[in-house]
PDB file of N, CA and C in Angstrom:
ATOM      1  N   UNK A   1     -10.303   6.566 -20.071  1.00  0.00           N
ATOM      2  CA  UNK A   1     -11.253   7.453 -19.448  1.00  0.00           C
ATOM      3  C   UNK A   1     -10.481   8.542 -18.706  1.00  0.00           C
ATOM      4  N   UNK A   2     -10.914   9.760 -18.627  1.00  0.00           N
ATOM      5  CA  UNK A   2      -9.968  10.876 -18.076  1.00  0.00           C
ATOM      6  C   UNK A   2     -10.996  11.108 -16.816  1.00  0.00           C
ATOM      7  N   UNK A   3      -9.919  11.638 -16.003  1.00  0.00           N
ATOM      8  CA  UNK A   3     -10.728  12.017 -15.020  1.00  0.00           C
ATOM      9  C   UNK A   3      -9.678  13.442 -14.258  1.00  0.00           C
ATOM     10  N   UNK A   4     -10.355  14.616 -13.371  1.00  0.00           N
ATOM     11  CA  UNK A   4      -9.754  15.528 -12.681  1.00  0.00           C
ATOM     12  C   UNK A   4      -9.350  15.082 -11.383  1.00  0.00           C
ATOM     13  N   UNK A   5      -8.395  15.530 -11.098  1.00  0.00           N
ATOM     14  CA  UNK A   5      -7.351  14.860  -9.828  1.00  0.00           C
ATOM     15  C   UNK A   5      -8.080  15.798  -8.772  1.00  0.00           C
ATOM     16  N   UNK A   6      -8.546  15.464  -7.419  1.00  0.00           N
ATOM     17  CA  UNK A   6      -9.341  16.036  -6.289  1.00  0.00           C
ATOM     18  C   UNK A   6      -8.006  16.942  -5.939  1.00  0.00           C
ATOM     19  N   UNK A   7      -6.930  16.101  -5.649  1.00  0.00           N
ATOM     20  CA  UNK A   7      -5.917  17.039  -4.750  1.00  0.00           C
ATOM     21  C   UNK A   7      -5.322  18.547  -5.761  1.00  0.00           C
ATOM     22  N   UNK A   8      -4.826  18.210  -6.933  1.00  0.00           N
ATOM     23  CA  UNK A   8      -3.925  18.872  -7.836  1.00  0.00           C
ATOM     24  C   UNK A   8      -4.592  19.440  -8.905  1.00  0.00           C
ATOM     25  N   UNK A   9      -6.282  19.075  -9.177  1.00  0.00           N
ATOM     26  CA  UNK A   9      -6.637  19.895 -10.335  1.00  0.00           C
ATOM     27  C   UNK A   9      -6.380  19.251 -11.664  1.00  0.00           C
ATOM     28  N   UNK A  10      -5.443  18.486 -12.023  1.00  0.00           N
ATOM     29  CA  UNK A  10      -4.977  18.243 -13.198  1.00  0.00           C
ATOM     30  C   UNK A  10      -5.791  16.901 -13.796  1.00  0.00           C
ATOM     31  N   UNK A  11      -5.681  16.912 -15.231  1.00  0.00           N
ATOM     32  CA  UNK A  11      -6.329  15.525 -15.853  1.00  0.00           C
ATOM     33  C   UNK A  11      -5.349  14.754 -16.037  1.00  0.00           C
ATOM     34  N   UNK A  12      -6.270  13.324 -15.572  1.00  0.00           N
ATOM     35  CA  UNK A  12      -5.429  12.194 -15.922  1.00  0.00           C
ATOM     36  C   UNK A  12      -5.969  11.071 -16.108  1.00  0.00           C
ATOM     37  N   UNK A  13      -5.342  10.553 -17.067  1.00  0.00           N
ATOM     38  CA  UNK A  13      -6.393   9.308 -17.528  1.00  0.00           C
ATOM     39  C   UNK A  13      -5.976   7.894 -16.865  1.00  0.00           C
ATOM     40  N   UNK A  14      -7.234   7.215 -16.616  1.00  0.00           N
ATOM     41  CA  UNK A  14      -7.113   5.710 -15.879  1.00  0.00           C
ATOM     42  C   UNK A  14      -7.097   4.417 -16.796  1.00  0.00           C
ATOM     43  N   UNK A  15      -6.028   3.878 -16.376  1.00  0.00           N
ATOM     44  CA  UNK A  15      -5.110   2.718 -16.899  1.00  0.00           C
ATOM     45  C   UNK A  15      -6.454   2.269 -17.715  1.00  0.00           C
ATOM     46  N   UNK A  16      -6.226   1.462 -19.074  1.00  0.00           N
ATOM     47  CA  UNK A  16      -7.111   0.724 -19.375  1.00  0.00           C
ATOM     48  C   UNK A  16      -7.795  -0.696 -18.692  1.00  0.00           C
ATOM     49  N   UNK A  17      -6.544  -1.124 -18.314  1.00  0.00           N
ATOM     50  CA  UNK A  17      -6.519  -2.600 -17.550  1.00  0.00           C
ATOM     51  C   UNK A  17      -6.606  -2.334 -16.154  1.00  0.00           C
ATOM     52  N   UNK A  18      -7.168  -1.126 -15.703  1.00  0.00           N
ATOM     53  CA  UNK A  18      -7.025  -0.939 -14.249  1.00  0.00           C
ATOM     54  C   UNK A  18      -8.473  -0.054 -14.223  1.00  0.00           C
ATOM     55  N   UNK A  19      -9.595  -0.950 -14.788  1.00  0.00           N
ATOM     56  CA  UNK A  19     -10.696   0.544 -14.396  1.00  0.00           C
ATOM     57  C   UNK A  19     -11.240   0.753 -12.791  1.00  0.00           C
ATOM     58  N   UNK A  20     -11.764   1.732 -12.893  1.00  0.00           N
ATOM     59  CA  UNK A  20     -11.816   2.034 -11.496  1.00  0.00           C
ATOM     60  C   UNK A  20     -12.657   3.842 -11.192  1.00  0.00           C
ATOM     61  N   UNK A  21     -12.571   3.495  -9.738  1.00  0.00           N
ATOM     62  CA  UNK A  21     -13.243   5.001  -9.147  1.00  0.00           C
ATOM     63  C   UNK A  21     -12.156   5.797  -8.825  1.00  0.00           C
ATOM     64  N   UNK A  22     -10.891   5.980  -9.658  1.00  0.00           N
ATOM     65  CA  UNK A  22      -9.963   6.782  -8.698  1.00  0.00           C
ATOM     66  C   UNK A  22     -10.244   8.137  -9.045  1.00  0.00           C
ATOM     67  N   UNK A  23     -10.060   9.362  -7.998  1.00  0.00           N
ATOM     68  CA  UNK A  23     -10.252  10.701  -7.860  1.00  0.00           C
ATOM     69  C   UNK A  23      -8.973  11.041  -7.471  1.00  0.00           C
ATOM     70  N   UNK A  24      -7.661  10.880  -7.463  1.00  0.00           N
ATOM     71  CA  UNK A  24      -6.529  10.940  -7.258  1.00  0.00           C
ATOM     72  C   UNK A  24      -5.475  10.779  -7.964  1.00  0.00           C
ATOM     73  N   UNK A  25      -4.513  11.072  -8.809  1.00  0.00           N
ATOM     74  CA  UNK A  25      -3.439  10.586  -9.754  1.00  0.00           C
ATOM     75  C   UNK A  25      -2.818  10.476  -9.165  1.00  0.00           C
ATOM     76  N   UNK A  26      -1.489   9.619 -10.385  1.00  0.00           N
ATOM     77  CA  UNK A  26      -0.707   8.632  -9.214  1.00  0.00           C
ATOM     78  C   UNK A  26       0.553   9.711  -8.964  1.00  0.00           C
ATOM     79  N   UNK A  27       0.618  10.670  -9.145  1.00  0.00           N
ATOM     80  CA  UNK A  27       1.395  11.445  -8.849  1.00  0.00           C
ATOM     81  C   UNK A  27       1.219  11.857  -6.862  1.00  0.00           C
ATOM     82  N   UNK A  28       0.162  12.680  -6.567  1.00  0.00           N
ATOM     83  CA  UNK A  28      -0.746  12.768  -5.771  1.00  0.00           C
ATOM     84  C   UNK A  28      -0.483  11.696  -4.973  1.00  0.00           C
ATOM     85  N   UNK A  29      -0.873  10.301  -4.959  1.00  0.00           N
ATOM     86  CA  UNK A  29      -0.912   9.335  -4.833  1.00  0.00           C
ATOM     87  C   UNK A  29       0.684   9.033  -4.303  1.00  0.00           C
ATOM     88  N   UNK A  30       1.717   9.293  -4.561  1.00  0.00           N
ATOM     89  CA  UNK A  30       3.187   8.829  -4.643  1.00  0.00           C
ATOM     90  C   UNK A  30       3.711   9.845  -3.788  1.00  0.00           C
ATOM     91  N   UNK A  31       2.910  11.023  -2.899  1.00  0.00           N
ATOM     92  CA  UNK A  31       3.285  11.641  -2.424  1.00  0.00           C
ATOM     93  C   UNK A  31       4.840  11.797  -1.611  1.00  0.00           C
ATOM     94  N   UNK A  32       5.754  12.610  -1.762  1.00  0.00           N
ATOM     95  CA  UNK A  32       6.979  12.073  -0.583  1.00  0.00           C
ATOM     96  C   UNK A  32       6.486  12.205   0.588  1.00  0.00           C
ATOM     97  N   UNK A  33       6.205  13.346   1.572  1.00  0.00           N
ATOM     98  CA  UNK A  33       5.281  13.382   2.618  1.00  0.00           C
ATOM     99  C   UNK A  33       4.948  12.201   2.990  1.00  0.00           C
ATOM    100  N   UNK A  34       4.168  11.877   2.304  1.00  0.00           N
ATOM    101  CA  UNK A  34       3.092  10.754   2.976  1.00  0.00           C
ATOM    102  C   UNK A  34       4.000   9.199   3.048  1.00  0.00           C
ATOM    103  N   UNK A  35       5.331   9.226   2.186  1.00  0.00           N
ATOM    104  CA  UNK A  35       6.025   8.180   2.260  1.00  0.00           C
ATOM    105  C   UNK A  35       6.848   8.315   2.929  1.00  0.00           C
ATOM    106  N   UNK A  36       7.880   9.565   3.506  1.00  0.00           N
ATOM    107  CA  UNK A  36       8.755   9.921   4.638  1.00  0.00           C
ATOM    108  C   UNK A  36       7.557   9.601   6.137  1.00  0.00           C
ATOM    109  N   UNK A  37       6.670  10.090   5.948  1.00  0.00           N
ATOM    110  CA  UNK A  37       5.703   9.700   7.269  1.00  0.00           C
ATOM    111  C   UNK A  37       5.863   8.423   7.648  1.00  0.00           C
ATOM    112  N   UNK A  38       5.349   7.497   6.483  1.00  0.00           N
ATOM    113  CA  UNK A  38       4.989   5.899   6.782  1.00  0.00           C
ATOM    114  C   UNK A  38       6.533   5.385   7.062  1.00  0.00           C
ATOM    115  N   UNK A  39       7.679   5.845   6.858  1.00  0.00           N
ATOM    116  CA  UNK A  39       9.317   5.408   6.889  1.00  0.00           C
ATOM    117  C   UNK A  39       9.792   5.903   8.332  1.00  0.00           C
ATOM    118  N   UNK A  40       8.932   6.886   9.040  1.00  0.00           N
ATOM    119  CA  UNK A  40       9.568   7.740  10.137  1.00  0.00           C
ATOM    120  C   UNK A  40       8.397   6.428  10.916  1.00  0.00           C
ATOM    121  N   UNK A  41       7.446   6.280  10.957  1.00  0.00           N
ATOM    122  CA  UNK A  41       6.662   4.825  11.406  1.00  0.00           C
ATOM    123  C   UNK A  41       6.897   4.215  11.754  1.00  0.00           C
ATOM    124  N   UNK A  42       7.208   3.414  10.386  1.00  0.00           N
ATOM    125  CA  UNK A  42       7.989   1.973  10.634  1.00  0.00           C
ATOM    126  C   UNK A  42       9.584   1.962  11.923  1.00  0.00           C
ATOM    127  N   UNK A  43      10.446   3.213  11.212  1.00  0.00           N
ATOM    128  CA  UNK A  43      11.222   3.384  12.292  1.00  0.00           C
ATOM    129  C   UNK A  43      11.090   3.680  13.478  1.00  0.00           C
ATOM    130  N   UNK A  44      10.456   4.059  13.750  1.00  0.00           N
ATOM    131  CA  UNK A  44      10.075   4.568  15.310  1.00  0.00           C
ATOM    132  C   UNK A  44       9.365   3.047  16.193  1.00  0.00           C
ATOM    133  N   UNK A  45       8.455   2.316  15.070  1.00  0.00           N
ATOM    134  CA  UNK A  45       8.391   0.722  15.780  1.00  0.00           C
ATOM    135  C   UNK A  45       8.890   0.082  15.505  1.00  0.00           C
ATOM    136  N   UNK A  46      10.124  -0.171  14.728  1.00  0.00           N
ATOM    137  CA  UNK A  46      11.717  -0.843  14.912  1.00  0.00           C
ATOM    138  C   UNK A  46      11.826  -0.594  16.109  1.00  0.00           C
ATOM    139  N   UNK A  47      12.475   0.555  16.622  1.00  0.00           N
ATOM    140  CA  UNK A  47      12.925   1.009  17.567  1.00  0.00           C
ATOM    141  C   UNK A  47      12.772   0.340  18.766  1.00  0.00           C
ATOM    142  N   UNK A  48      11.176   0.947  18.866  1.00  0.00           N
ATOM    143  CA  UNK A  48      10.594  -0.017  20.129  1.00  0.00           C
ATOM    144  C   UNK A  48      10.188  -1.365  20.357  1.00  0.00           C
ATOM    145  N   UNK A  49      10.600  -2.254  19.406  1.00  0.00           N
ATOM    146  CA  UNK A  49      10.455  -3.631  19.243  1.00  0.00           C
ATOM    147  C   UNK A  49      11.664  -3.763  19.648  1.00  0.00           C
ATOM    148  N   UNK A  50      13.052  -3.296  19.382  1.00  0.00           N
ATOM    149  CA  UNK A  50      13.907  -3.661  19.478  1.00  0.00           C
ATOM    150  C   UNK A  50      14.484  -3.334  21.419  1.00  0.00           C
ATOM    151  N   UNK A  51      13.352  -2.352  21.613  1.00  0.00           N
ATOM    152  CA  UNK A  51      13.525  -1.961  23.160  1.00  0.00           C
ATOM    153  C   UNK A  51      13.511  -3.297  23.954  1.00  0.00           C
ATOM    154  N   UNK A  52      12.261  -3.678  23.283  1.00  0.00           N
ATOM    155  CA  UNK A  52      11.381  -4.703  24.042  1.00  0.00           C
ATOM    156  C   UNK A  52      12.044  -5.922  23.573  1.00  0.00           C
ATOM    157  N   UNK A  53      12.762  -6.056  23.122  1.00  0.00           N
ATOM    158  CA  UNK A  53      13.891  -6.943  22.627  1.00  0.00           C
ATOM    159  C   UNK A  53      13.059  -8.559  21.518  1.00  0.00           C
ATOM    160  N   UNK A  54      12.017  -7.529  21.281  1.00  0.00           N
ATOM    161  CA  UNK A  54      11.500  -8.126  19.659  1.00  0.00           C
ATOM    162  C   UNK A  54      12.245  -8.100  18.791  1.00  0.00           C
ATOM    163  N   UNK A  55      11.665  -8.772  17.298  1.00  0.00           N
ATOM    164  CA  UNK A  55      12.120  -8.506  15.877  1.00  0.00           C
ATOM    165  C   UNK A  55      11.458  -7.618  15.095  1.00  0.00           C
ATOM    166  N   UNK A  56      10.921  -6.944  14.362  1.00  0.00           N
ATOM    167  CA  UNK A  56       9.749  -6.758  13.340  1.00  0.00           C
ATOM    168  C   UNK A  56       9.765  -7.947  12.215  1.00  0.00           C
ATOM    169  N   UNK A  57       8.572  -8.165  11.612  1.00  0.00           N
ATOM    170  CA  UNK A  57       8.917  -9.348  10.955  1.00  0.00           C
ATOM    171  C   UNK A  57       7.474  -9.408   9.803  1.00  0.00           C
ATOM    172  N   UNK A  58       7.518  -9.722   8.300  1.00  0.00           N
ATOM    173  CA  UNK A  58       6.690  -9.613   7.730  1.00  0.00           C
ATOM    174  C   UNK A  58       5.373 -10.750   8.231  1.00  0.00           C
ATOM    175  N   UNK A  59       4.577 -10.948   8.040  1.00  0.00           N
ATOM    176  CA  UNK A  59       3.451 -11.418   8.411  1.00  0.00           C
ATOM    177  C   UNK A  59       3.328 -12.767   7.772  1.00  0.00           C
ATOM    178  N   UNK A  60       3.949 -13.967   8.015  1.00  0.00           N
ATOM    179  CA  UNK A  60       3.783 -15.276   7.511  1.00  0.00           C
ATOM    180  C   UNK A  60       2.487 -15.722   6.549  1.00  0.00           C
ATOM    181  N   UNK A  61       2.885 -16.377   4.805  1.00  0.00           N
ATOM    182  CA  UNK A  61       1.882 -16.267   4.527  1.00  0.00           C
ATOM    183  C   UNK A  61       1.246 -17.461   4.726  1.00  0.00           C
ATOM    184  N   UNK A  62      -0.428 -17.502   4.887  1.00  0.00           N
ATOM    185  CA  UNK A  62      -0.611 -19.123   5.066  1.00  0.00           C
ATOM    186  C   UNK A  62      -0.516 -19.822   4.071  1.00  0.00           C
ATOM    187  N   UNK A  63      -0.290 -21.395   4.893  1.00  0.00           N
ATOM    188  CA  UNK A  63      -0.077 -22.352   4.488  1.00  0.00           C
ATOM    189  C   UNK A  63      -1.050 -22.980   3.408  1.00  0.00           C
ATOM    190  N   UNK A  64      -0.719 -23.522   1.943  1.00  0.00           N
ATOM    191  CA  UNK A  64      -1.812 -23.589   1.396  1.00  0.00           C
ATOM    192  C   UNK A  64      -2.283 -25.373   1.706  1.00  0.00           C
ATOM    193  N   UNK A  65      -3.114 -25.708   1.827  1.00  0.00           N
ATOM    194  CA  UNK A  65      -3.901 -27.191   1.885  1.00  0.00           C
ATOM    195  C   UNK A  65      -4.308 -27.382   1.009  1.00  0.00           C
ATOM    196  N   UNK A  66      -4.166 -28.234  -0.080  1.00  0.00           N
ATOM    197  CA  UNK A  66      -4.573 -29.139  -1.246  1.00  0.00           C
ATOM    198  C   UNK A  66      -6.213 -29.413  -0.751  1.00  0.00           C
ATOM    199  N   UNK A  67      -6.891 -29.265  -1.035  1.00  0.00           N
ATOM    200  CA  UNK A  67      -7.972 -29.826  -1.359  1.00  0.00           C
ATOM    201  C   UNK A  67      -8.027 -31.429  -1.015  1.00  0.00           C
ATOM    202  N   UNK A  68      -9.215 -31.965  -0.501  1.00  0.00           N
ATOM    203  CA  UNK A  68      -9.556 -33.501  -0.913  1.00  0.00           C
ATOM    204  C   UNK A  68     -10.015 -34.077  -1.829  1.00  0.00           C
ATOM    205  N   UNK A  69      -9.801 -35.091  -2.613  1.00  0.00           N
ATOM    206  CA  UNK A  69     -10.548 -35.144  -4.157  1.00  0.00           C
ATOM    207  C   UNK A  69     -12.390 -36.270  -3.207  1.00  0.00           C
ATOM    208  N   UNK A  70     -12.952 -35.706  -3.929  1.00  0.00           N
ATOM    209  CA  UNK A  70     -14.514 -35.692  -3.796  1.00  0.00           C
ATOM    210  C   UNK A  70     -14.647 -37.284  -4.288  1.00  0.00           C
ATOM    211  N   UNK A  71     -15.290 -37.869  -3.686  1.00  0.00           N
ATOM    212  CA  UNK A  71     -15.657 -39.607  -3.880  1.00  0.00           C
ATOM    213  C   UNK A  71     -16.484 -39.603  -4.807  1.00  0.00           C
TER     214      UNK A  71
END
């Protein structure tokens, strides 16, 4: 399915195995901007975690629990 990109104007077609509402290509989408932003972020709350004499640390995933088998 093709669709026009909101930001850039251009056509681009959406994954077969990925349908969807996107109005954005992944170009657009992959912006550097917007990924130097989220990197200047993260660094800047390194920083101050490390003020505060924290870690940063990914988000533990939960624990999975087996199920009980049913009587």
């Amino acid at each position: 399915m093709k669709r026009t990109c909101e930001k850039c104007k251009e056509d681009f077609e959406l994954l077969p195995d990925h349908p969807g509402r996107s109005v954005i290509c992944r170009n657009c989408i992959a912006d550097p901007e917007r990924v130097a932003k989220l990197d200047r972020e993260v660094t800047i709350a390194g920083k101050v975690y490390e003020q505060v004499g924290l870690k940063m640390k990914a988000e533990a995933e939960p624990e999975v629990v087996p199920r009980r088998k049913r009587k």
